[in-house]
C-alpha atoms as a PDB file:
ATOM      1  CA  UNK A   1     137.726  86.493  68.673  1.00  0.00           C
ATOM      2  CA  UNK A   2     134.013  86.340  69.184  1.00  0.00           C
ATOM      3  CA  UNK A   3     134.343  84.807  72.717  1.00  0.00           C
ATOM      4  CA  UNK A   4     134.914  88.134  74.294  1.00  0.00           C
ATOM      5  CA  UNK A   5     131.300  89.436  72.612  1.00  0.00           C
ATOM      6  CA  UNK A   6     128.586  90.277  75.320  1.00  0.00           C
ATOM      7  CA  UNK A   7     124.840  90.243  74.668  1.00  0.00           C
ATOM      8  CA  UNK A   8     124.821  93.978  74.251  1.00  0.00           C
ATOM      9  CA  UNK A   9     127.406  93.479  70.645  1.00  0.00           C
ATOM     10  CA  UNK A  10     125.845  90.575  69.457  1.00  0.00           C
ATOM     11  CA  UNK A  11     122.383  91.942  69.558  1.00  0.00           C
ATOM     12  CA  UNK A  12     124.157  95.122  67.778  1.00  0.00           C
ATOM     13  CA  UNK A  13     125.313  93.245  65.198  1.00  0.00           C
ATOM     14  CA  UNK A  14     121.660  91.090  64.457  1.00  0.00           C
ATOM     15  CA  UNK A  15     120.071  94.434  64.425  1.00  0.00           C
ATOM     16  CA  UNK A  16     122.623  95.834  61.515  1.00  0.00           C
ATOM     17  CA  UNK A  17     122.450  92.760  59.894  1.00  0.00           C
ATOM     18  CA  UNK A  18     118.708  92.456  59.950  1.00  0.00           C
ATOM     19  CA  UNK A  19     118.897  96.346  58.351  1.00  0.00           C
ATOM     20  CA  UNK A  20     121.397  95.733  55.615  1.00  0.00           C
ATOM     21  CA  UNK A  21     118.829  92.976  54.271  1.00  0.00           C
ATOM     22  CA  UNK A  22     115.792  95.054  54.335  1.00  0.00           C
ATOM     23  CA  UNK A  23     117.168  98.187  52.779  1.00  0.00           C
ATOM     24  CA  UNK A  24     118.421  95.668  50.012  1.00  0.00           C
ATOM     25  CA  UNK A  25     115.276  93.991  49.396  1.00  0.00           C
ATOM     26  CA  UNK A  26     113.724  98.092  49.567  1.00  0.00           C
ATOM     27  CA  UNK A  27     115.906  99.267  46.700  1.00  0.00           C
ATOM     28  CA  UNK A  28     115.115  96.148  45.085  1.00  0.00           C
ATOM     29  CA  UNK A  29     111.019  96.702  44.846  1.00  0.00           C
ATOM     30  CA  UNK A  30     111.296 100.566  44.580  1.00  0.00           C
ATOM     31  CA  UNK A  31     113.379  99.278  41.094  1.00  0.00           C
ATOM     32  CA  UNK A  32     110.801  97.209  40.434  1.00  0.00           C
ATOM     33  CA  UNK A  33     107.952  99.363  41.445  1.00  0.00           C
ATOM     34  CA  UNK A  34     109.137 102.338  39.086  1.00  0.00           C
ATOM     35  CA  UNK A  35     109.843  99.677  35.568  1.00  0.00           C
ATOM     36  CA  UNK A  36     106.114  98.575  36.436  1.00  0.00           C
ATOM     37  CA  UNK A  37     105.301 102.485  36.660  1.00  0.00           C
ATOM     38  CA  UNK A  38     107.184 102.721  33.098  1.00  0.00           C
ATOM     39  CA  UNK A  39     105.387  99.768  31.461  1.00  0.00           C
ATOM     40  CA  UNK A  40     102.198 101.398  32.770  1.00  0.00           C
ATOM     41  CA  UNK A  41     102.582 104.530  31.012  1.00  0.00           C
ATOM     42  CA  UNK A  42     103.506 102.977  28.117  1.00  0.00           C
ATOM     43  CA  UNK A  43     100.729 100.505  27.748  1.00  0.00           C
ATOM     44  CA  UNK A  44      98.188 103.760  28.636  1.00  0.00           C
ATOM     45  CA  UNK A  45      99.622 105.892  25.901  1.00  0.00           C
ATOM     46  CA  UNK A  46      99.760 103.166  23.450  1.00  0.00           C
ATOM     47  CA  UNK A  47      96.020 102.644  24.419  1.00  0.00           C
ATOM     48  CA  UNK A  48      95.018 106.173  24.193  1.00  0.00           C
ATOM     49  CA  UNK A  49      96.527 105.889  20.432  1.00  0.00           C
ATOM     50  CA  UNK A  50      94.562 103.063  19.930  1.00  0.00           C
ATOM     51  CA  UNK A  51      91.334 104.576  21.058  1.00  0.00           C
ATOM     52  CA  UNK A  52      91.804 107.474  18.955  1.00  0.00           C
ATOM     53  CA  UNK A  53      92.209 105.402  15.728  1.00  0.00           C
ATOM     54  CA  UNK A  54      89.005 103.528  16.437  1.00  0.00           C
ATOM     55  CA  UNK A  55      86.728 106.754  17.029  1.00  0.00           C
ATOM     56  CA  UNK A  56      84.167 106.776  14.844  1.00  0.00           C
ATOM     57  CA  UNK A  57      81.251 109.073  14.424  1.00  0.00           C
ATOM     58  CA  UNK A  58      77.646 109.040  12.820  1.00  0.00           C
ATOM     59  CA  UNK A  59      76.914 110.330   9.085  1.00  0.00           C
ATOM     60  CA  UNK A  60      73.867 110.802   6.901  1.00  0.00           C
ATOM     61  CA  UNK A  61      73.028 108.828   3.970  1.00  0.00           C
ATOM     62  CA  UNK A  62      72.832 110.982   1.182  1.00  0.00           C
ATOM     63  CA  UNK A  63      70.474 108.745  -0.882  1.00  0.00           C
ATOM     64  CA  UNK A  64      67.945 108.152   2.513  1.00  0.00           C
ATOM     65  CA  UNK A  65      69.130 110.550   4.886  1.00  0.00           C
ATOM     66  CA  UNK A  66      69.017 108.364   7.886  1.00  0.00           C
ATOM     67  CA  UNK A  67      72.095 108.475  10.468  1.00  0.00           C
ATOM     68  CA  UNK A  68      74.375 105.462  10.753  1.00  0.00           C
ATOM     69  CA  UNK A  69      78.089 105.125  12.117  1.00  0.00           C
ATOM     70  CA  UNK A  70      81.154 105.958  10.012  1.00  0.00           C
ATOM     71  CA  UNK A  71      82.905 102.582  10.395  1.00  0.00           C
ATOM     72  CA  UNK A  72      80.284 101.487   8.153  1.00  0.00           C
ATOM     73  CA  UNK A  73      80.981 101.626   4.311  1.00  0.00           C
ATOM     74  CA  UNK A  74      77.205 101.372   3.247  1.00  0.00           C
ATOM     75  CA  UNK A  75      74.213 102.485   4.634  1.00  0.00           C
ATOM     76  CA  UNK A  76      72.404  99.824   6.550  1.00  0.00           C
ATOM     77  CA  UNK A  77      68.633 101.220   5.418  1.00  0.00           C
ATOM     78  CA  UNK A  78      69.209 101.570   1.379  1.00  0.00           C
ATOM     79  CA  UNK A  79      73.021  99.759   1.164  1.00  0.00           C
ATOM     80  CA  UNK A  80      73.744 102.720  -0.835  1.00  0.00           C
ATOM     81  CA  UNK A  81      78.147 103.573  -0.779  1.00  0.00           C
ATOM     82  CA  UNK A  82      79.274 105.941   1.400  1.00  0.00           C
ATOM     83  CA  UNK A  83      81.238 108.616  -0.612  1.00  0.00           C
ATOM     84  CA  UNK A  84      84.967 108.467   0.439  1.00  0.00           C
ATOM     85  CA  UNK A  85      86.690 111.767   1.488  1.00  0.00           C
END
């Protein structure tokens, strides 16, 4: 069967061959590529989350009146209790 074969087939037949395995291994990363793309977004959103929870902003004392960030539960100057609400 493949005795009758001349250069001109065989080389046809590497050259599909040799294209079969590369679109293969093509799908293959584009898969790949977009579930990496999908873990992406969902570590950045679940970041941005995160980054809104830990905002915190600066507040006045009301026993000293001096500024100091809203994470804080006393005031660092005159350790007097920040006022929940």
């Amino acid at each position: 069967m493949f005795e009758n074969l001349t250069l001109w087939n065989w080389l046809t037949i590497a050259s599909f061959v040799v294209n079969l395995i590369t679109m293969v291994l093509v799908i293959v990363m584009v898969k790949k590529k977009k579930s990496n793309v999908v873990e992406a977004s969902t570590q950045v959103a679940a970041s941005k989350e995160q980054k809104h929870a830990k905002v915190s902003g600066v507040v006045f004392c009301r026993n000293c009146g001096k500024q100091y960030d809203s994470s804080q539960s006393a005031c660092p100057s005159c350790q007097a209790q920040r006022l929940k609400g």
